[in-house]
Protein backbone atom coordinates (compact mmCIF):
# COMPACT_ATOMS: atom_id res chain seq x y z
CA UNK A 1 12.78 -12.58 6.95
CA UNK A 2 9.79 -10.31 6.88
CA UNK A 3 6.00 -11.11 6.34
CA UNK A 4 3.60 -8.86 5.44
CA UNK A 5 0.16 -9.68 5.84
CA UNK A 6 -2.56 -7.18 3.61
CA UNK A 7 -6.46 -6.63 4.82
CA UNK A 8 -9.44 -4.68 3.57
CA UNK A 9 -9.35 -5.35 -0.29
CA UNK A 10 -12.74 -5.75 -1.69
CA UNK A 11 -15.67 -4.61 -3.97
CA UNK A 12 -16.69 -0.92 -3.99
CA UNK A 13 -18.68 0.97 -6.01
CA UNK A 14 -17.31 4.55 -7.84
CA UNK A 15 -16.71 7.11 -5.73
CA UNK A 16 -16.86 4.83 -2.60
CA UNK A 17 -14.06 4.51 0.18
CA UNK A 18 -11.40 1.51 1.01
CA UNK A 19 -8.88 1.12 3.84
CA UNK A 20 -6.12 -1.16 3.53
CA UNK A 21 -4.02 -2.43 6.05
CA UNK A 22 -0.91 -4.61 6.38
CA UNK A 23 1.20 -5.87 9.12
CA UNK A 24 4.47 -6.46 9.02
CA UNK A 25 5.80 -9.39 11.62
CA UNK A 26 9.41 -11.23 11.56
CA UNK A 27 12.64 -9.61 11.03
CA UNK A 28 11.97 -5.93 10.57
CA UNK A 29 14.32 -4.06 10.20
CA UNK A 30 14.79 0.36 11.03
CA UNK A 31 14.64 2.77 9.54
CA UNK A 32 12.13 1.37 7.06
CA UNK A 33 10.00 2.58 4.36
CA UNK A 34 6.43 1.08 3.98
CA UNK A 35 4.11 1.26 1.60
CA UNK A 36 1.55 0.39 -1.37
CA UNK A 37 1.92 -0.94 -5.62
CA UNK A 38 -0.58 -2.01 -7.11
CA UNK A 39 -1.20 -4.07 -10.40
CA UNK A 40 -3.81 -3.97 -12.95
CA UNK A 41 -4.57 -6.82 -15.32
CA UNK A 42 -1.91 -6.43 -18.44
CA UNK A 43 -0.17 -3.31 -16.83
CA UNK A 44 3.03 -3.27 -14.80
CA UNK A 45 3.08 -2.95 -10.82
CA UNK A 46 3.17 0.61 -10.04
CA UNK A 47 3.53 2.45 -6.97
CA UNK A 48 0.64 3.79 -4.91
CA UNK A 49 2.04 5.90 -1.76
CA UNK A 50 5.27 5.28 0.51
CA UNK A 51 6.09 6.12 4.16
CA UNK A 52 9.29 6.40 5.75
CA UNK A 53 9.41 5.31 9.58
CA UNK A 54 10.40 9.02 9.45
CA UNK A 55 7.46 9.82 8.44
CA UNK A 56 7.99 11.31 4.48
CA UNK A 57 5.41 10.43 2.50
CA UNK A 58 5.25 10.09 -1.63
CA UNK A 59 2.53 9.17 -3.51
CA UNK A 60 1.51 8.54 -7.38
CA UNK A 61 0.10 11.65 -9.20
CA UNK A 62 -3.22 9.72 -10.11
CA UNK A 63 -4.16 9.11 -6.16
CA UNK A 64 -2.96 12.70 -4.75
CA UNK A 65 -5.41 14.22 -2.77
CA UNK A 66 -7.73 11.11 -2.55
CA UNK A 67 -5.93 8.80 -0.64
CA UNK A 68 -4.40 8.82 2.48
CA UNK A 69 -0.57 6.92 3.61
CA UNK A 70 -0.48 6.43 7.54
CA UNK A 71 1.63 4.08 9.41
CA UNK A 72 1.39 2.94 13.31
CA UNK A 73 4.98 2.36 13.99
CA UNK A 74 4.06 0.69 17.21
CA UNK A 75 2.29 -1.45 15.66
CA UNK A 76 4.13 -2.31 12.48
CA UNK A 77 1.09 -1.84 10.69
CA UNK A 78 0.38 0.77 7.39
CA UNK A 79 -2.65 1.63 6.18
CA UNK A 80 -3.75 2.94 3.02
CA UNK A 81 -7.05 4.94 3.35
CA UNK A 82 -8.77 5.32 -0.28
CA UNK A 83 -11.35 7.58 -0.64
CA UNK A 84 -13.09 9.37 -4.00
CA UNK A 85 -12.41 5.55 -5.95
CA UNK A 86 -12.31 5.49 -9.58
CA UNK A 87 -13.12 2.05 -11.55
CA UNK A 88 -9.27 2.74 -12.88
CA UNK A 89 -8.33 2.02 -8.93
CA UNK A 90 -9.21 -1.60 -9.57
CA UNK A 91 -6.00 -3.70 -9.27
CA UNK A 92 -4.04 -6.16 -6.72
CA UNK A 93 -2.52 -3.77 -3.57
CA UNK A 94 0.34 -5.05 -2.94
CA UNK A 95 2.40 -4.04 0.65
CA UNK A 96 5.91 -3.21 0.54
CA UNK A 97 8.92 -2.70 2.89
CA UNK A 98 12.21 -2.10 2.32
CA UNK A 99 15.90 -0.64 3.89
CA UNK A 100 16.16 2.77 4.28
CA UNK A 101 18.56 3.38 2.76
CA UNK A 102 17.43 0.96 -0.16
CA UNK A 103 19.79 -1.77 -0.44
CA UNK A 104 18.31 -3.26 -3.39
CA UNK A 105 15.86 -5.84 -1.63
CA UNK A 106 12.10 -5.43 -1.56
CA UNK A 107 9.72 -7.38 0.36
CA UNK A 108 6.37 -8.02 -0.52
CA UNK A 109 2.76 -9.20 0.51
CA UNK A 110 0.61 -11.56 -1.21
CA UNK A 111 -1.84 -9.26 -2.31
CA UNK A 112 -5.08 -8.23 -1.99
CA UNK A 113 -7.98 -7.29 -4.72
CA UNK A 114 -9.85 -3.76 -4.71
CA UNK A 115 -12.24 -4.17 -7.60
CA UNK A 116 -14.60 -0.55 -7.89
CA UNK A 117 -17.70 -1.07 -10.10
CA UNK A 118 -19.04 1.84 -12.30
């Protein structure tokens, strides 16, 4: 089984900066795709940004060009650098890995709360 551990959630002000990281420890598997959901209060999860272990990256319309997918593949870490935040950002980051190819499964952290004050 994997575990994926999230860091760096917290309170920011508009316009202000975040990096999120999570580690990924246990059974991991390769080629892999890592990334970031997120969840507001009374909205659906949604994703943020993926990254292959190839390296291909995808990310959400609403967080183009302000934040930043990275992964250190040594590590088994990905980060999530969030810059230019918006108090529509606020929401529980969730990490995700899964198969790549997807076979069906994802796995998930526990969470962890960006909150940006106007």
């Amino acid at each position: 089984q994997v575990q994926l551990v999230e860091s760096g959630g917290g309170l920011v002000q508009a316009g202000g900066s975040l990096i999120l990281s999570c580690q990924a420890s246990g059974s991991i598997f390769w080629p892999n795709t890592m990334g970031w959901y997120r969840q507001a209060p009374g909205k659906q999860r949604e994703l943020v940004a993926l990254m292959s272990s190839g390296g291909i990256t995808n990310y959400a319309d609403s967080v183009k060009g302000r934040f930043t997918i990275s992964r250190d593949n040594a590590k088994n870490t990905v980060y999530l650098q969030m810059n230019s935040l918006k108090p529509e950002d606020t929401a529980v980051y969730y990490c995700n890995t899964k198969r790549r190819p997807w076979d069906g499964i994802d796995y998930w952290g526990k969470g962890t709360l960006v909150t940006v004050s106007s």
